[in-house]
Protein backbone atom coordinates (compact mmCIF):
# COMPACT_ATOMS: atom_id res chain seq x y z
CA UNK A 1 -4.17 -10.99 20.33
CA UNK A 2 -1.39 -8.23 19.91
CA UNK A 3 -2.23 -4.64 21.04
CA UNK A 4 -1.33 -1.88 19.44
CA UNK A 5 1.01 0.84 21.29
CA UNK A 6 -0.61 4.20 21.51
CA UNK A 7 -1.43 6.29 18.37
CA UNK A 8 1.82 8.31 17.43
CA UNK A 9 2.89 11.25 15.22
CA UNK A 10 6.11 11.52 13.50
CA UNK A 11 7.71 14.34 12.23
CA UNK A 12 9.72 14.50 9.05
CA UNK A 13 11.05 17.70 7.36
CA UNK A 14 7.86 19.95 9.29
CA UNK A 15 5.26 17.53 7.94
CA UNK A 16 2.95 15.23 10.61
CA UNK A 17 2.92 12.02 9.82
CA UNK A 18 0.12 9.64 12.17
CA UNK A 19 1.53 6.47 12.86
CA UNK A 20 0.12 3.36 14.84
CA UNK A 21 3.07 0.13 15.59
CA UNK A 22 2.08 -3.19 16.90
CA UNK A 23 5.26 -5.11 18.59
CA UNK A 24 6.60 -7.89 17.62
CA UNK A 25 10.16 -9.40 17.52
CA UNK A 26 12.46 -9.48 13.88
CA UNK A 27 12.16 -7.89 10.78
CA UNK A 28 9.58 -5.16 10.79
CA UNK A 29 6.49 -5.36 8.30
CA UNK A 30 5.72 -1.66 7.24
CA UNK A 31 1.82 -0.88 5.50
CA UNK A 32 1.93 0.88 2.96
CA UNK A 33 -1.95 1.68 1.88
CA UNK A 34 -4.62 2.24 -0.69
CA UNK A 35 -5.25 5.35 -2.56
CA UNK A 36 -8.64 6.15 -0.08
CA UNK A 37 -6.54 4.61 2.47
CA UNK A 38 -5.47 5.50 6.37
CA UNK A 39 -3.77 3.51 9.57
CA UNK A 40 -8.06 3.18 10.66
CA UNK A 41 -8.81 1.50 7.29
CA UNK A 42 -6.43 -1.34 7.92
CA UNK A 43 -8.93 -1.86 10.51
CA UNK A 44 -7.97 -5.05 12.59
CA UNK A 45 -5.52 -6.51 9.59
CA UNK A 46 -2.13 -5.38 11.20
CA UNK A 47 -3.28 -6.33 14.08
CA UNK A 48 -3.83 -9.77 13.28
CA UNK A 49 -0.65 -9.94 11.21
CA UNK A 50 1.71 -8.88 14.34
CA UNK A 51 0.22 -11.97 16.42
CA UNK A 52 0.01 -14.63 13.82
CA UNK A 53 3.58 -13.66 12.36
CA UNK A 54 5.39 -12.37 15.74
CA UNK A 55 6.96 -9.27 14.16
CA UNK A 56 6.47 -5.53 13.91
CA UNK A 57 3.59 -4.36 12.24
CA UNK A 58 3.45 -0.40 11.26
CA UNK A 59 1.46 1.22 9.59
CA UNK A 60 1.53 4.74 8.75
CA UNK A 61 -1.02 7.63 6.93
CA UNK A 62 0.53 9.55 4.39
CA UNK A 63 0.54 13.04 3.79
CA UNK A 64 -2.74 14.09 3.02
CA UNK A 65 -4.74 11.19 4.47
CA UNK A 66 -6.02 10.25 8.03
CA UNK A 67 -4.95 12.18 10.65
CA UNK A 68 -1.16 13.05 8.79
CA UNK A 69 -1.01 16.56 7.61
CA UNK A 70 -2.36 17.91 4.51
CA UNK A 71 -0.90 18.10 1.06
CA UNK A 72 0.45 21.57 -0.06
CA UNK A 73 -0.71 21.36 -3.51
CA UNK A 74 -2.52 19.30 -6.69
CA UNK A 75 -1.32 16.10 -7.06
CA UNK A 76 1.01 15.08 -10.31
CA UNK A 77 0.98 11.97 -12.03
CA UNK A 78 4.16 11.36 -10.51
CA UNK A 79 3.03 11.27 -7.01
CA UNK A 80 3.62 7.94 -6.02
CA UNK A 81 6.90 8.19 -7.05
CA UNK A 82 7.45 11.38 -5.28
CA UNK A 83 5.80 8.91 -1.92
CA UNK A 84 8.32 6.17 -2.43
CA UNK A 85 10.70 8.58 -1.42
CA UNK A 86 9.31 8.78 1.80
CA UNK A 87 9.64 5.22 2.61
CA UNK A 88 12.99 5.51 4.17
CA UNK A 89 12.66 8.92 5.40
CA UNK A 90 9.78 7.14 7.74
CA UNK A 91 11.84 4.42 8.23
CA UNK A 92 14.56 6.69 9.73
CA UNK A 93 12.39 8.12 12.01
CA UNK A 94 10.92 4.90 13.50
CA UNK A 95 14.64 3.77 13.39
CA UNK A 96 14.06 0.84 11.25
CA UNK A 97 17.07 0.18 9.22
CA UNK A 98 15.34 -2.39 6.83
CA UNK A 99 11.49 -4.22 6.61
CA UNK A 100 9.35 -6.01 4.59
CA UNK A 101 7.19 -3.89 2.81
CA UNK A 102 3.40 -4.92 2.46
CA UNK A 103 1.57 -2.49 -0.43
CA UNK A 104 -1.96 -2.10 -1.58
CA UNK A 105 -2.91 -1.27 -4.62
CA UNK A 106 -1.26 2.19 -4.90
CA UNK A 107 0.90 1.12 -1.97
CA UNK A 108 1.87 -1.73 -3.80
CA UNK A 109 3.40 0.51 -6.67
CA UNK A 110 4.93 2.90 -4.12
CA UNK A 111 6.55 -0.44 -2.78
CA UNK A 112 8.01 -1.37 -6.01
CA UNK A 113 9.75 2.05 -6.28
CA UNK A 114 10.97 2.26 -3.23
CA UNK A 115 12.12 -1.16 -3.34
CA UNK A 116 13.96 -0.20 -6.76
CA UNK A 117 15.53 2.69 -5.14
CA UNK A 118 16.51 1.43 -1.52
CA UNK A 119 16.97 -2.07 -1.81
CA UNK A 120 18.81 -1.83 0.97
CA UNK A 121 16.27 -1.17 3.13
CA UNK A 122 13.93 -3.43 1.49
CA UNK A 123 14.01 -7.36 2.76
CA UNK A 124 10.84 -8.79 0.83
CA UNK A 125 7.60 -7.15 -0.66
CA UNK A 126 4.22 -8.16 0.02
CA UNK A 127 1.90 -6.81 -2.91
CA UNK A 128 -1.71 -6.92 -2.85
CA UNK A 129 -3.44 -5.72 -6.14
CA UNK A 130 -0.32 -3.42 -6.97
CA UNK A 131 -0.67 -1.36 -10.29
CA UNK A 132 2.40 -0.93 -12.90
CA UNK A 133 0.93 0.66 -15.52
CA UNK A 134 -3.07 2.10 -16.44
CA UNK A 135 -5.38 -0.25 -17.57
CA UNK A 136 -8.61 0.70 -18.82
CA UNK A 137 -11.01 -0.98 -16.26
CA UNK A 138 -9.20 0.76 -13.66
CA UNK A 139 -9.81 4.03 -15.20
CA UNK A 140 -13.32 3.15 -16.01
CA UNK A 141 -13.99 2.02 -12.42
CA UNK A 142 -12.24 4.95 -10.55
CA UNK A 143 -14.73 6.86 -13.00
CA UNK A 144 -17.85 4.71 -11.31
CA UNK A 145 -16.95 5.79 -7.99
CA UNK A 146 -16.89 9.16 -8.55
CA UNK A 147 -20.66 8.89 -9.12
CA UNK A 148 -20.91 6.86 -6.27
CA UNK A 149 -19.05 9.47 -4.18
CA UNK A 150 -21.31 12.07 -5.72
CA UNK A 151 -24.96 10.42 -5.30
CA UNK A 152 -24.31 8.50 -1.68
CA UNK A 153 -22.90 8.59 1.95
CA UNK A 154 -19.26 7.38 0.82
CA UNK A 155 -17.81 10.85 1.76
CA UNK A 156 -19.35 10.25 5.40
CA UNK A 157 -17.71 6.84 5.63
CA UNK A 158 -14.07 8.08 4.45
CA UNK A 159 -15.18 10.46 7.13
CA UNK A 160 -14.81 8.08 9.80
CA UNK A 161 -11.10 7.42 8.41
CA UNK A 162 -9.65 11.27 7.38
CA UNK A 163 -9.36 14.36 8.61
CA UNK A 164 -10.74 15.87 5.15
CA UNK A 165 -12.51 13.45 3.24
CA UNK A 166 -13.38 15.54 0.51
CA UNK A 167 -9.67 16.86 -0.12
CA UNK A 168 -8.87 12.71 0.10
CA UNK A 169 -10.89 11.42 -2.53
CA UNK A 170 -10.69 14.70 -5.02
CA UNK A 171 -6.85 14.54 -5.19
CA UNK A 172 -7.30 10.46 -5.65
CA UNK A 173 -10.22 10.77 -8.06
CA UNK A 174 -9.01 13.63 -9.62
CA UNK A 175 -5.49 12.69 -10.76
CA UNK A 176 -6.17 9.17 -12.16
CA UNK A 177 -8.71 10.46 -14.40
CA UNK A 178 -6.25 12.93 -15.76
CA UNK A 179 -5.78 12.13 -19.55
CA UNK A 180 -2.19 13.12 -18.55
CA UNK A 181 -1.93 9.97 -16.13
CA UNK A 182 -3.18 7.49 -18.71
CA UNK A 183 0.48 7.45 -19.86
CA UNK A 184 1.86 6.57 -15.78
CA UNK A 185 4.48 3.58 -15.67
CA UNK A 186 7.15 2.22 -13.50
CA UNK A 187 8.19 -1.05 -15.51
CA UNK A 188 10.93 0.83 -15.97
CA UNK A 189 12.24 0.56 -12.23
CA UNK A 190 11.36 -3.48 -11.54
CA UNK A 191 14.44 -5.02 -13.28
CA UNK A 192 16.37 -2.82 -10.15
CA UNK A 193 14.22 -4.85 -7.62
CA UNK A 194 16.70 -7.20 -5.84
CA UNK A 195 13.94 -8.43 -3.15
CA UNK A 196 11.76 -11.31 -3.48
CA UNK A 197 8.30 -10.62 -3.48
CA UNK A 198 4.77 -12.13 -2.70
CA UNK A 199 1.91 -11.22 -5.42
CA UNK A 200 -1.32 -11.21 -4.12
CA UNK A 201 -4.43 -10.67 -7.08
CA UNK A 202 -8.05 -11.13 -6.08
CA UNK A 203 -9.80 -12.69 -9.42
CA UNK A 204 -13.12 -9.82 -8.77
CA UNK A 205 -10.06 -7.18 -8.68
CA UNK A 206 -12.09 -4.17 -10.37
CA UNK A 207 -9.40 -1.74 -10.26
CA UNK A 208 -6.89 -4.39 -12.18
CA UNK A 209 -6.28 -7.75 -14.32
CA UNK A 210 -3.83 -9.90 -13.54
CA UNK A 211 -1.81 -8.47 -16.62
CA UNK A 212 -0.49 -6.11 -13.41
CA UNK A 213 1.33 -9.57 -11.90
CA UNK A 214 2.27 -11.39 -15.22
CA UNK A 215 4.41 -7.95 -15.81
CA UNK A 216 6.28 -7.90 -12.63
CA UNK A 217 6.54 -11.54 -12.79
CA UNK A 218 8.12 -11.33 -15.95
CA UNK A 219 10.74 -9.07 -14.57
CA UNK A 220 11.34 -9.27 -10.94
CA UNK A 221 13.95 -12.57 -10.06
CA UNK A 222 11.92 -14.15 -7.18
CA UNK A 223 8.15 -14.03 -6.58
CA UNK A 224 5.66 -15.84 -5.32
CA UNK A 225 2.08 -15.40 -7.28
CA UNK A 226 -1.66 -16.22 -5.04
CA UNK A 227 -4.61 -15.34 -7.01
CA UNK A 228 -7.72 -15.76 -5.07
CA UNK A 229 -11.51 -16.50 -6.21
CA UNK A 230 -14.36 -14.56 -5.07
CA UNK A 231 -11.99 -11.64 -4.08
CA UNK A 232 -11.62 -7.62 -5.03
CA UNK A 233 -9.40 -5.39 -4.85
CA UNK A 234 -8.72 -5.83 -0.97
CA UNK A 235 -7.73 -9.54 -0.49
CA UNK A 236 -6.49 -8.63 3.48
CA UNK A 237 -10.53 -7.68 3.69
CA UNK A 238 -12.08 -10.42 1.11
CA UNK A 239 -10.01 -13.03 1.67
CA UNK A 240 -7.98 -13.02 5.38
CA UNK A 241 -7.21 -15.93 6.31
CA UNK A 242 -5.89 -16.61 2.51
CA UNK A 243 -3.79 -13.83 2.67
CA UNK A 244 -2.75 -14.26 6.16
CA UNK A 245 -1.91 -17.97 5.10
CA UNK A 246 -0.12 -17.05 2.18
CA UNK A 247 2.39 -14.10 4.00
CA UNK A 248 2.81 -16.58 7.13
CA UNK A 249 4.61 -19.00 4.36
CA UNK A 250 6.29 -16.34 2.12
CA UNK A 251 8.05 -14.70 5.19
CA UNK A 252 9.23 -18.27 7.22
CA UNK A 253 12.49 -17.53 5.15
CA UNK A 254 15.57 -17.13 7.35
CA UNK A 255 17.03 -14.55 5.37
CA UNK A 256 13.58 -12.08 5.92
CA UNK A 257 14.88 -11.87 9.76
């Protein structure tokens, strides 16, 4: 099994960043996570990815979430393009001229953009669940947990993962059930996207159809499509081995390093 290296913190422009790498040899993979997400809520996945695939594996919290410093103000509906542009600032400061970049659900669409903007830094994208534009089930379900964050113990679990919970889920809850953010899309960017790209959909996904894939599908020039039964919105969690299976034979391609 591959060991992570010790917890670190990264600096970019004043902000701390927490960052966690697990070694490998080749193209790095760089995590890009989930709108509740952290480096802890990977849990064991990147982990497990460094030693069955032999690379890199990093994975990083953004602002505002885990142990990274807070954000300075309300979030936009823009924000995850406004995160893309992080990508290579991070990238600079691990010194990692170019990786594969492995998105879920809002990481996924932070992928896309930055793979639209800095394609060359960008070998291959892994997506799992990404989003492209609003659907109304996400909506509706991002409206569900808000109840469930109100009437149970889910603050105390994202707890476990983030320095302020309650500032996490507020600015996550809050800003997709913005009427302004029902009008959010980045088709716009994929025809840019010169990488291929893995699509991952779990057929339980209740934050997103598979509409989400057939778009980018439609668009980007090389991708490789897995939709998996009895799977939600996190296939690395629902369905490992799956996913692991799937990434193992997207990224044997010379050309991925």
């Amino acid at each position: 099994m591959t060991v992570a290296l010790a917890a670190e913190r990264i600096t970019i422009g004043g902000v701390g960043l927490e960052v966690r790498r697990w070694p490998g040899v080749g193209t790095p993979i760089l995590l890009l996570h989930e709108g509740l997400g952290s480096v802890s809520m990977w849990r064991d996945f990147p982990g497990r990815l460094a030693a069955a695939t032999g690379r890199p594996v990093i994975a990083w919290s953004r602002q505002g979430y885990g142990a990274s410093d807070p954000l300075p103000d309300p979030r936009e509906p823009a924000y995850m393009h406004d995160e893309a542009r992080w990508v290579p600032l991070v990238m600079d400061a691990l010194d990692i001229p170019r990786a594969v970049l492995l998105g879920h659900s809002d990481g996924g669409s932070i992928a896309l953009l930055a793979a639209a903007w800095f394609p060359e830094r960008v070998a291959a994208l892994i997506l799992e669940a990404p989003h492209v534009f609003v659907e109304r089930l996400t909506v509706d379900s991002i409206a569900k947990v808000k109840q469930v964050y109100l009437t149970t113990d889910l603050g105390t679990k994202l707890g476990r993962h983030h320095r302020d919970a309650q500032e996490v889920f507020w600015r996550w809850n809050d800003i997709w059930l913005d009427p302004r953010f029902e009008a959010w899309n980045i088709e716009e960017w994929l025809p840019s996207i010169e990488a291929p790209a893995l699509l991952i959909q779990g057929l339980d996904d209740e934050y997103g159809t598979l509409e989400q894939l057939d778009r980018i599908e439609a668009v980007l020039p090389r991708t490789t499509r897995v939709e998996l039964a009895n799977c939600g919105h996190s296939p690395h969690r629902d369905q490992f081995d799956a996913v692991l299976a799937a990434c193992l034979d997207f990224l044997k391609d010379d050309d991925l390093g």
